[in-house]
C-alpha atoms as a PDB file:
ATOM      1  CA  UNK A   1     -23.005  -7.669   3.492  1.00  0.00           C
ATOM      2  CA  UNK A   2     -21.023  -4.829   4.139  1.00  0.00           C
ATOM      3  CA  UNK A   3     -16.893  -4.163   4.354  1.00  0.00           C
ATOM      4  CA  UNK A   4     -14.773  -1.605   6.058  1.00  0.00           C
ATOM      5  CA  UNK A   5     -13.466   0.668   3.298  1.00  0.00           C
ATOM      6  CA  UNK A   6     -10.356   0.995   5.283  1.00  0.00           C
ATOM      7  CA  UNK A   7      -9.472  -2.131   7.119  1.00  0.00           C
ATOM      8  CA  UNK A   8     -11.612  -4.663   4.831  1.00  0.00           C
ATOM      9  CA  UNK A   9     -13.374  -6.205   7.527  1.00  0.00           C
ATOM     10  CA  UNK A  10     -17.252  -7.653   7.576  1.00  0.00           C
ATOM     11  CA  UNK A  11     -19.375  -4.956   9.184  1.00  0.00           C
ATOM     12  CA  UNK A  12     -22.839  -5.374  10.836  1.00  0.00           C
ATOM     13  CA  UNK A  13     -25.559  -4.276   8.491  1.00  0.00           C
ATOM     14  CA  UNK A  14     -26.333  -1.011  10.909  1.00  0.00           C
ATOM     15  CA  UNK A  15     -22.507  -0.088  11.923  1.00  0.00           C
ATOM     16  CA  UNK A  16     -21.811   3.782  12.022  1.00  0.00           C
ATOM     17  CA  UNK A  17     -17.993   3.141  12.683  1.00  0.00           C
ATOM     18  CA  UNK A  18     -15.776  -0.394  12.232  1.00  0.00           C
ATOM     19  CA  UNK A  19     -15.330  -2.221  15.347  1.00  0.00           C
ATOM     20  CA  UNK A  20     -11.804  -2.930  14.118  1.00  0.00           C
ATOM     21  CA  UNK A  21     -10.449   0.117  12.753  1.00  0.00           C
ATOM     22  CA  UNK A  22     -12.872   2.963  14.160  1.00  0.00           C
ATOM     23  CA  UNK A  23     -13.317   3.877  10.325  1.00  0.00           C
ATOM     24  CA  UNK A  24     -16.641   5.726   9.493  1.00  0.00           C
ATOM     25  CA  UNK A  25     -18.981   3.464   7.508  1.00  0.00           C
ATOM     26  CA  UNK A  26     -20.519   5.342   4.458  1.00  0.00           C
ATOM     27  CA  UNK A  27     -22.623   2.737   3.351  1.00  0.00           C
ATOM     28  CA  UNK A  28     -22.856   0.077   1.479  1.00  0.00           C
ATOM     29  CA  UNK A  29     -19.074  -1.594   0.199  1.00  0.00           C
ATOM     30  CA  UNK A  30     -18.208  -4.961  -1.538  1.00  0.00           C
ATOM     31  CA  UNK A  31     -15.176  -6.802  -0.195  1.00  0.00           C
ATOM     32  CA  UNK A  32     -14.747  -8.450  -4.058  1.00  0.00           C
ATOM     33  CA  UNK A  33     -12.424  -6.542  -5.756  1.00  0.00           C
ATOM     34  CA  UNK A  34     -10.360  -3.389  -4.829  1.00  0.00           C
ATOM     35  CA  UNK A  35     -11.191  -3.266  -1.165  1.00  0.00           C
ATOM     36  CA  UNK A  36      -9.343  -6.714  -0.306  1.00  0.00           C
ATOM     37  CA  UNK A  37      -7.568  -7.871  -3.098  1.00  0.00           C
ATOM     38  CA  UNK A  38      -6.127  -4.703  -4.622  1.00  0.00           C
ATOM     39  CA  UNK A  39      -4.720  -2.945  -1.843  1.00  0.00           C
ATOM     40  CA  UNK A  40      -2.589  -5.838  -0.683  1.00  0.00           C
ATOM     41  CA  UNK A  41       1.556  -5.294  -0.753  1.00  0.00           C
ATOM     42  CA  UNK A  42       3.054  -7.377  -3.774  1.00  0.00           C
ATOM     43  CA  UNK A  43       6.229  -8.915  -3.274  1.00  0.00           C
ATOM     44  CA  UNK A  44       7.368  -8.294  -6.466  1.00  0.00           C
ATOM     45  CA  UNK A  45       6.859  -4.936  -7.115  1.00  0.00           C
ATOM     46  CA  UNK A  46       8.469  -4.117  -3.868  1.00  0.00           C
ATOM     47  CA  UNK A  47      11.477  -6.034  -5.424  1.00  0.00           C
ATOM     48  CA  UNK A  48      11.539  -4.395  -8.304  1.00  0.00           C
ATOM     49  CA  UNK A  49      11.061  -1.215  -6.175  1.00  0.00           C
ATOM     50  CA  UNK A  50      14.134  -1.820  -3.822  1.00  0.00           C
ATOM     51  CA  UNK A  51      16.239  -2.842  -6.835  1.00  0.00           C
ATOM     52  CA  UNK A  52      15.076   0.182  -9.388  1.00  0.00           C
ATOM     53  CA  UNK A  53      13.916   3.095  -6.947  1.00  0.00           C
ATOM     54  CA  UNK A  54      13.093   5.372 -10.191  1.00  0.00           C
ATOM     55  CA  UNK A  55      10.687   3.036 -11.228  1.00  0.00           C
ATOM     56  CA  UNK A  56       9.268   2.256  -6.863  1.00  0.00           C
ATOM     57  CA  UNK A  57       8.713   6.031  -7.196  1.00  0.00           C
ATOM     58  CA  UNK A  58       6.563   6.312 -10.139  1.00  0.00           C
ATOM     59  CA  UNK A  59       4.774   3.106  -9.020  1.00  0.00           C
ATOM     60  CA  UNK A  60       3.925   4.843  -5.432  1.00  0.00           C
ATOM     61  CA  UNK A  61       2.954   8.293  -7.204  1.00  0.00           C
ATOM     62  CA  UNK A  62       0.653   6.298  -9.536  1.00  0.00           C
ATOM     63  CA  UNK A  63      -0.905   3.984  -7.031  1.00  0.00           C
ATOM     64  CA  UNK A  64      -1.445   6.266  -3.934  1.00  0.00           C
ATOM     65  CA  UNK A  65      -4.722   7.498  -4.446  1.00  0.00           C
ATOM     66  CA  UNK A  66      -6.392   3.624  -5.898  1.00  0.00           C
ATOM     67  CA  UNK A  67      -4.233   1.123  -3.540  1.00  0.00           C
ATOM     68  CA  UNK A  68      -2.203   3.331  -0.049  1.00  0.00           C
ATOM     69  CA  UNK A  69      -1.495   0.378   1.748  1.00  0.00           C
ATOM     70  CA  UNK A  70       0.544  -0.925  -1.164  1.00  0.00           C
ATOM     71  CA  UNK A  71       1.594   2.252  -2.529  1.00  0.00           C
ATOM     72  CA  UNK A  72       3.284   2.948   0.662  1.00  0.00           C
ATOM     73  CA  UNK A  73       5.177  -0.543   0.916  1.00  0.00           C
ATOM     74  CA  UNK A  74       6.696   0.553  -2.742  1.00  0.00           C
ATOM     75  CA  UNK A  75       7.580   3.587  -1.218  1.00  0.00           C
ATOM     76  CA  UNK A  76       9.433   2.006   1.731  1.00  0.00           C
ATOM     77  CA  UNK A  77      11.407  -0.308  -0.492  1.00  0.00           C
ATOM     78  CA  UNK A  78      12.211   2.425  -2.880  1.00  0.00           C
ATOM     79  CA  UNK A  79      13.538   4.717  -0.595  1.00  0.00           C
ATOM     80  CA  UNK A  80      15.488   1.844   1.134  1.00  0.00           C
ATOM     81  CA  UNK A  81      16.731   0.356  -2.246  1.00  0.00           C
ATOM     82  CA  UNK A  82      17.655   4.224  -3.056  1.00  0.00           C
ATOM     83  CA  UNK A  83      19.328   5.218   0.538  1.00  0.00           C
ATOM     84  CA  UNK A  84      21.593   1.017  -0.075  1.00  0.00           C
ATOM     85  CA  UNK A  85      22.576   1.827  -3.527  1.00  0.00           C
ATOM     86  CA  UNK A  86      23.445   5.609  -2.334  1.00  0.00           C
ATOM     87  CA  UNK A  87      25.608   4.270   0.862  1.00  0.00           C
ATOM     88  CA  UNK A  88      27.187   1.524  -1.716  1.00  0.00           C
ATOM     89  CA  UNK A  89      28.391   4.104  -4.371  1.00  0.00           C
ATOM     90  CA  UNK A  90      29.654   6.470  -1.662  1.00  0.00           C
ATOM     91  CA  UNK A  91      31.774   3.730  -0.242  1.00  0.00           C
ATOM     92  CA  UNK A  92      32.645   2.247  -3.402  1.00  0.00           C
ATOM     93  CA  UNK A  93      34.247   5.439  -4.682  1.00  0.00           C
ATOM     94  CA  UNK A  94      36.342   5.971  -1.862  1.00  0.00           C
END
């Protein structure tokens, strides 16, 4: 069986391009193991993200080449958590 690199889903055995995505197929790709269960947003680490952006922006620099789809949802909450506690201390001090 073959997998989408990109989207994760099950590709006939003699597809040039995913139906789903549009992805180019470059052979042969097991769904087990960083394809579908690595690259999937964590809840907690885009907690921890949102509530310590330092740490959201190491995660994101770390995990953007391995896992994009999740490295990019750390991203979001760390600049979010970062822009919140910027707006908070600004108002805070006045």
């Amino acid at each position: 069986m073959k997998y989408c690199t990109h989207c994760g889903k099950e590709l006939m055995d003699e597809a040039v391009v995913c139906m789903n995505c549009g992805c180019a197929v470059n052979g042969a790709n097991s769904i087990k193991g960083a394809i579908a269960g690595d690259d999937v947003p964590n809840g907690g680490l885009n907690i921890l993200s949102f509530f310590i952006p330092l740490a959201g922006l190491i995660m994101f620099c770390t995990m953007q080449g391995r896992t994009p789809r999740k490295a990019k949802q750390i991203g979001i909450f760390a600049l979010v958590g970062f822009v919140i506690n910027l707006v908070l201390i600004v108002a805070l001090s006045i």
